[in-house]
Protein backbone atom coordinates (compact mmCIF):
# COMPACT_ATOMS: atom_id res chain seq x y z
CA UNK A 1 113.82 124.32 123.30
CA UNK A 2 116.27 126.79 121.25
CA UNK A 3 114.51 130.22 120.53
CA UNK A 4 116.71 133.01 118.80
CA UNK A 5 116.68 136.36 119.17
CA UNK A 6 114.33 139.09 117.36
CA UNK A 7 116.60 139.97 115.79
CA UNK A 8 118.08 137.16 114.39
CA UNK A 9 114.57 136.10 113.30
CA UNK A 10 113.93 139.65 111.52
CA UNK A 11 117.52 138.95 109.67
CA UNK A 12 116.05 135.43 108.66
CA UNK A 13 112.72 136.89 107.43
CA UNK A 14 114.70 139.79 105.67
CA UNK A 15 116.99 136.54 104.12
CA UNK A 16 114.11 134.91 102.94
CA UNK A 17 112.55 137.57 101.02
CA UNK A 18 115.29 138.93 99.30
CA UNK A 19 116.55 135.81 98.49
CA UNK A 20 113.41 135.38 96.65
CA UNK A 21 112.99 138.27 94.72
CA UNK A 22 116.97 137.87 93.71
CA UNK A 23 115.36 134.56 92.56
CA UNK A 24 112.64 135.59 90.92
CA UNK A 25 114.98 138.56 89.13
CA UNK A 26 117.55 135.50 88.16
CA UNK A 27 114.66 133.52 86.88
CA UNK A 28 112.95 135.61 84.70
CA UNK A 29 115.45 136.81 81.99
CA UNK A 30 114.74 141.22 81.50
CA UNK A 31 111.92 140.64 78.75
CA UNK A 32 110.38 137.55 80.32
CA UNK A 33 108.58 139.05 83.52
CA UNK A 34 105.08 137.55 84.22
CA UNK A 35 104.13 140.62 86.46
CA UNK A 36 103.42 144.08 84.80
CA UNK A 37 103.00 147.66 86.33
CA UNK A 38 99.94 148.39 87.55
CA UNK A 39 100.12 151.90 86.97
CA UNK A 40 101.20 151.64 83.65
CA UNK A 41 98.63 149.35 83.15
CA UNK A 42 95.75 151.75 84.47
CA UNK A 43 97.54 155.16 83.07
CA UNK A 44 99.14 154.30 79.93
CA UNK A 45 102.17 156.25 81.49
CA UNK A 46 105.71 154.76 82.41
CA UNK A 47 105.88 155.10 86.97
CA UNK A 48 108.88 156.63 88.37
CA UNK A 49 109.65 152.60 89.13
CA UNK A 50 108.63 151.17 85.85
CA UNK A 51 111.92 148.96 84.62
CA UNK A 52 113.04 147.89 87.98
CA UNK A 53 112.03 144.33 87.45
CA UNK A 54 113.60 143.99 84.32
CA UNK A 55 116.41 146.43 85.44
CA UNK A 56 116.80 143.56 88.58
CA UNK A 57 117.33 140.83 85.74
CA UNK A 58 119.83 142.56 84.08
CA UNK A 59 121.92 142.66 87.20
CA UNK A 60 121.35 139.83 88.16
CA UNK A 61 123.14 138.49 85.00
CA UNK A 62 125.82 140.94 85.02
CA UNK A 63 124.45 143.10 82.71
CA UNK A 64 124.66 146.56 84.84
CA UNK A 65 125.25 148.98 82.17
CA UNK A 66 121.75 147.57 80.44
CA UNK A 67 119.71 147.74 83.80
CA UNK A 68 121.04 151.16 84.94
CA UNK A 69 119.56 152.19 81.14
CA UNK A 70 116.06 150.58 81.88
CA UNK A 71 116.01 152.85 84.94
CA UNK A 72 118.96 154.55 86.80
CA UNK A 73 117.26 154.60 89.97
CA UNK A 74 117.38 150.74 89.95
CA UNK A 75 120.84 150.45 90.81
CA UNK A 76 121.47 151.70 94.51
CA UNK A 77 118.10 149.71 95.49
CA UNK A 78 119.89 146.90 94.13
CA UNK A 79 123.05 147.83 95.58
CA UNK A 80 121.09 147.94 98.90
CA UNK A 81 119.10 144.97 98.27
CA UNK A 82 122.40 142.96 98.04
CA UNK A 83 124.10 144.62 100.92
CA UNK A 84 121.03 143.62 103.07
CA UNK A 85 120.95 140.44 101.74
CA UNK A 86 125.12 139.97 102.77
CA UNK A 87 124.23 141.81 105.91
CA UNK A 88 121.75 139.41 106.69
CA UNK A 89 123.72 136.23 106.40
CA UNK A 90 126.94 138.13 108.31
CA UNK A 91 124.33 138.21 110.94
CA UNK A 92 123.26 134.88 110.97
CA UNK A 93 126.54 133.46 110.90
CA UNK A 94 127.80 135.16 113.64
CA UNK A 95 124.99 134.07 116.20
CA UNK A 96 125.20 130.74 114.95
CA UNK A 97 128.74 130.24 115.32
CA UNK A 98 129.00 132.40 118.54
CA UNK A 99 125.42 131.31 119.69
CA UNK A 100 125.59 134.49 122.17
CA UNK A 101 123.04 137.04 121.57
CA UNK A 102 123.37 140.25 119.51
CA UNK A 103 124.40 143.03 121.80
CA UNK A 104 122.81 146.30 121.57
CA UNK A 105 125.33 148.24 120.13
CA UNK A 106 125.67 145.52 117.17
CA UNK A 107 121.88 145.97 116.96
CA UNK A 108 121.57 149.93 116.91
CA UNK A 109 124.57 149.86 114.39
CA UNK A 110 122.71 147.40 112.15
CA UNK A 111 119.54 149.66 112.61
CA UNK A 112 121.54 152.49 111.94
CA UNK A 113 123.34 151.13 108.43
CA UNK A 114 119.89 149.77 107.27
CA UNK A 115 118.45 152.93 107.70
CA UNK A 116 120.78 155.36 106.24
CA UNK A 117 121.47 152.54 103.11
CA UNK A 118 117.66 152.69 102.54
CA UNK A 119 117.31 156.55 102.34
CA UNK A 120 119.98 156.39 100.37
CA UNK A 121 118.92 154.14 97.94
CA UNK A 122 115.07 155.68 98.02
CA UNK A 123 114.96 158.86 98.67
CA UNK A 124 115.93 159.87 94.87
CA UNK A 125 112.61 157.53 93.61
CA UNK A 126 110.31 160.07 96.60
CA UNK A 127 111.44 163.27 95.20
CA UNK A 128 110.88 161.82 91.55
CA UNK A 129 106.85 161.61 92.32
């Protein structure tokens, strides 16, 4: 029976997710979202997050200078969003095609990238609460 790696399946998972919520952002045009903020919701106050979803849409149709006005901090998630999601399928591709396992230095680089892309991309939404 074929098994693949961790860490292929972790790149498959990470696939699969994004790929939905890139869906779900293509889907539902910027003022068509089914899902609200919960904060705003309880509060009555915008989040440090609120317009992301709609912000998502907007990208997602090529309308960047809209989404970064929803919220600026949307855009380098999104950026790393779709990095990941390339990342991911770079990943994929290459064990399928190669079908040798992922070294460790190809690991601990990927670990290393996903890491420093996410603090990049979330850090500035932290220090906003």
């Amino acid at each position: 029976m074929f098994k693949a790696p961790a860490h292929v399946i972790i790149s498959w998972t990470f696939l699969i997710l994004i790929g939905i919520a890139l869906c779900y952002s293509c889907f539902f045009y910027p003022n068509n979202h089914p899902i609200s903020c919960v904060i705003k919701s309880y509060t009555g106050k915008d989040c440090v997050t609120c317009g992301f979803s709609r912000a998502f849409s907007c990208y997602t149709h090529l309308q960047i200078k809209e989404g970064k006005s929803l919220n600026p901090l949307s855009w380098p998630v999104f950026l790393f969003f779709i990095f990941q999601f390339i990342l991911r399928i770079v990943i994929i591709l290459r064990y399928l095609i190669t079908k040798l396992p992922l070294n460790n230095r190809l690991i601990l680089t990927d670990v290393l990238i996903s890491i420093s892309g996410f603090l990049l991309a979330f850090l500035p939404i932290l220090f906003k609460f």
